[in-house]
Protein backbone atom coordinates (compact mmCIF):
# COMPACT_ATOMS: atom_id res chain seq x y z
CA UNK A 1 0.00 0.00 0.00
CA UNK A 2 1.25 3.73 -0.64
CA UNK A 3 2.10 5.41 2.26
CA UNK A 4 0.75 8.88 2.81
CA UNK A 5 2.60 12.16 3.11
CA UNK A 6 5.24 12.06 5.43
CA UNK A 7 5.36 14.47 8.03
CA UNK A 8 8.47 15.29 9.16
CA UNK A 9 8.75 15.50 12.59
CA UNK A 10 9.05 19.24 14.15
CA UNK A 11 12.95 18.81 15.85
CA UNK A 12 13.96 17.64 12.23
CA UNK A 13 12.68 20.11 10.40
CA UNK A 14 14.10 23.23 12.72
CA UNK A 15 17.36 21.60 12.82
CA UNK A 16 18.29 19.66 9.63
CA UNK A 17 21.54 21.64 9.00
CA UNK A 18 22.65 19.66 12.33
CA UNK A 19 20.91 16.99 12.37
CA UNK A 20 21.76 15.84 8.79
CA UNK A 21 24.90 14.71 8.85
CA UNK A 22 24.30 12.14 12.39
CA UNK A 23 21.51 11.01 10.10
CA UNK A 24 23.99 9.76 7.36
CA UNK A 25 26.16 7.23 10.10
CA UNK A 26 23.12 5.70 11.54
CA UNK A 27 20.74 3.01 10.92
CA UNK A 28 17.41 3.98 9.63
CA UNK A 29 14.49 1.79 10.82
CA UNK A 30 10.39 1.84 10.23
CA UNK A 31 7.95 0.48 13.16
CA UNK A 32 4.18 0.09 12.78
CA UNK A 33 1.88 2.12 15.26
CA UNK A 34 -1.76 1.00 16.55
CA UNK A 35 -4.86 3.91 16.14
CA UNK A 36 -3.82 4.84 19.97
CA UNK A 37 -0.42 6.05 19.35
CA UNK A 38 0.75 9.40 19.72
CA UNK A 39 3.00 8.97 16.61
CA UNK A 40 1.64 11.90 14.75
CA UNK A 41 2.51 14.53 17.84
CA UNK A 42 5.39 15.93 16.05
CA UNK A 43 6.68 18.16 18.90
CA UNK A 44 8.10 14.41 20.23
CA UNK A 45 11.97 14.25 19.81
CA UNK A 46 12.48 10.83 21.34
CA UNK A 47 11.42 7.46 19.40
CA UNK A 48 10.88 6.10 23.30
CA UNK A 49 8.38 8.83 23.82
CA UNK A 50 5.85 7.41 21.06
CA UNK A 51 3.14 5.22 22.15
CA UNK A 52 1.46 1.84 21.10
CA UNK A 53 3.82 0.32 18.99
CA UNK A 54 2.70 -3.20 17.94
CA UNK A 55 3.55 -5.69 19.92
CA UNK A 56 6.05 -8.40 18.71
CA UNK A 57 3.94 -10.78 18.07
CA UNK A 58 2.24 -12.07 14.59
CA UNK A 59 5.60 -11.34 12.37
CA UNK A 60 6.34 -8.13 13.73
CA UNK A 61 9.37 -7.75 15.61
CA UNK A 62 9.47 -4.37 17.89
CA UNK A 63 11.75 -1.77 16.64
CA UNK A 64 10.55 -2.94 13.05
CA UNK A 65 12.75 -3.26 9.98
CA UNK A 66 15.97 -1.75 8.51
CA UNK A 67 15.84 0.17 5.86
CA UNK A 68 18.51 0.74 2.76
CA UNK A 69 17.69 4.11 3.41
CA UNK A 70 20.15 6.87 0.71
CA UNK A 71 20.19 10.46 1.02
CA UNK A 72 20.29 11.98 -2.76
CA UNK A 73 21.54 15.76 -3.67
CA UNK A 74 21.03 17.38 -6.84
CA UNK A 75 23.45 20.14 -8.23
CA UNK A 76 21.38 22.88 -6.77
CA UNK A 77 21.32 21.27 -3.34
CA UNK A 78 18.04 19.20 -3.22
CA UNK A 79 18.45 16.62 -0.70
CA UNK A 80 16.39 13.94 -0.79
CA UNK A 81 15.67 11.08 1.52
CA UNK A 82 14.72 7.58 -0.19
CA UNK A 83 14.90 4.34 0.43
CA UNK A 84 13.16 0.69 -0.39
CA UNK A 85 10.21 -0.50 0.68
CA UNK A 86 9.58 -2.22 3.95
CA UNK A 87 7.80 -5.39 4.05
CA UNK A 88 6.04 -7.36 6.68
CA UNK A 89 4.60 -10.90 6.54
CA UNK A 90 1.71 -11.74 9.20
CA UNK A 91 2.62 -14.97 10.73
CA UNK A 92 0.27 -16.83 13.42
CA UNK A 93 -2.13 -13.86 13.56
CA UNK A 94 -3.10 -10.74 11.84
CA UNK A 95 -1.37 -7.56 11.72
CA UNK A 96 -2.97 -3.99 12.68
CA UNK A 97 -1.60 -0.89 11.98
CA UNK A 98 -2.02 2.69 11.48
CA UNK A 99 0.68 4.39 10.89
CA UNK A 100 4.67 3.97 10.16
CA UNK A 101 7.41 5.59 11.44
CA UNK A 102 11.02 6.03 9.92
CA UNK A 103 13.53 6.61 12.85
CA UNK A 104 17.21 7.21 13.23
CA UNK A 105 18.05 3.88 15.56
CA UNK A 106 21.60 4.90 17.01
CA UNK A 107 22.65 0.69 18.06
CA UNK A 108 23.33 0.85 21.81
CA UNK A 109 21.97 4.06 22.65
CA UNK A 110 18.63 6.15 23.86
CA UNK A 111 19.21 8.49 21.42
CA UNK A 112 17.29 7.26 18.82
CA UNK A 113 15.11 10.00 16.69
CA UNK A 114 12.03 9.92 15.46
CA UNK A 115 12.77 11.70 11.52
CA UNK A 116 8.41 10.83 9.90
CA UNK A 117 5.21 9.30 10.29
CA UNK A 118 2.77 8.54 7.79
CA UNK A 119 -0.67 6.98 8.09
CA UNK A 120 -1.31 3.96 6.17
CA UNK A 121 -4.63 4.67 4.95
CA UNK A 122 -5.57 7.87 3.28
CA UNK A 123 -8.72 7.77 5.79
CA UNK A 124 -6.65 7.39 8.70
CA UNK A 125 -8.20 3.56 9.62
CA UNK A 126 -6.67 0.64 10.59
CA UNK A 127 -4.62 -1.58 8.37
CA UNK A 128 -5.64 -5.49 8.94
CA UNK A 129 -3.31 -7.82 7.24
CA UNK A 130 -4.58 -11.23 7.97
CA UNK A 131 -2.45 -14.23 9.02
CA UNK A 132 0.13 -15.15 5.96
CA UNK A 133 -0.57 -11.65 4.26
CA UNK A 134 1.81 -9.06 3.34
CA UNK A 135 1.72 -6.12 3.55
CA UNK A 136 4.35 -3.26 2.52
CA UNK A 137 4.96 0.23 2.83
CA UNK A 138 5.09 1.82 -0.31
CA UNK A 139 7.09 4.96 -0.65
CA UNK A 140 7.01 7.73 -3.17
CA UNK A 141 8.78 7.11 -6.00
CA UNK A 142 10.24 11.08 -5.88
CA UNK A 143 11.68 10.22 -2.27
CA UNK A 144 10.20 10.41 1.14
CA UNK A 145 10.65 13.99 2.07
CA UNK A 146 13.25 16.38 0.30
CA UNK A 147 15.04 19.88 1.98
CA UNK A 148 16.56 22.92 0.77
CA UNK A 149 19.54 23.80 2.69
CA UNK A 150 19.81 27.81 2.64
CA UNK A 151 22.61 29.54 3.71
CA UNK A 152 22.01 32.29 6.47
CA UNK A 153 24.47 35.24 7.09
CA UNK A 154 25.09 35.68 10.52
């Protein structure tokens, strides 16, 4: 299924010129949220500080899946975020989820970011993927989010 706009959460967005580069020697990650998360608050800073991930259970595995994740730049300075799809296979249950998440998981530390969320239905309803489904996370072919990096005089 296509995943809907991103939104950038709001600590990335004020602070990409220093948050960037720390985002280019860590592991990028996507987790599944229920309806009752507070995944689309995007004052939160803290991937610990969302709410109602799925459980590990059903062929979901907290923390959810890698991603090849590649940061692209055009001549002018268009950076781009992209990566492949995620994937998950329900396995001895279904699967129910609202909304994905693509974090910056820094291995061995609390410091893990959340970067986007994105509901999984344009309508903002559950997801059901019944036992021995699939279901993937489909992102936009142009990228996931792209920035502008301007320079400021100080």
């Amino acid at each position: 299924m296509p995943a809907g706009p991103w939104m950038v959460y709001d600590h990335v967005r004020e602070n990409f010129d220093t948050v960037e580069l720390p985002l280019s020697k860590c592991v990028l990650k996507c987790a599944l949220f229920t309806g009752g998360s507070n995944a689309h608050d995007l004052s939160l800073k803290k991937f610990s500080q969302l709410t109602n991930q799925l459980a590990g259970k059903n062929g979901y595995e907290r923390g959810g899946l890698h991603l090849n994740a590649v940061w692209n730049t055009t001549p002018d300075g268009l950076k781009t975020l992209d990566s492949d799809n995620p994937v998950w296979t329900a396995d001895g249950g279904s699967l129910v989820a609202r909304s994905a998440v693509i974090y910056a998981d820094w291995i061995g530390t609390p410091h893990n970011w959340p970067i986007c969320v994105s509901k999984l239905d344009e309508k903002g309803e559950d997801i059901e993927v019944p036992d021995q489904g699939t279901m993937a996370v489909v992102m936009n072919e142009k990228g996931i989010f792209s920035v502008r990096l301007i320079e400021r005089e100080i």
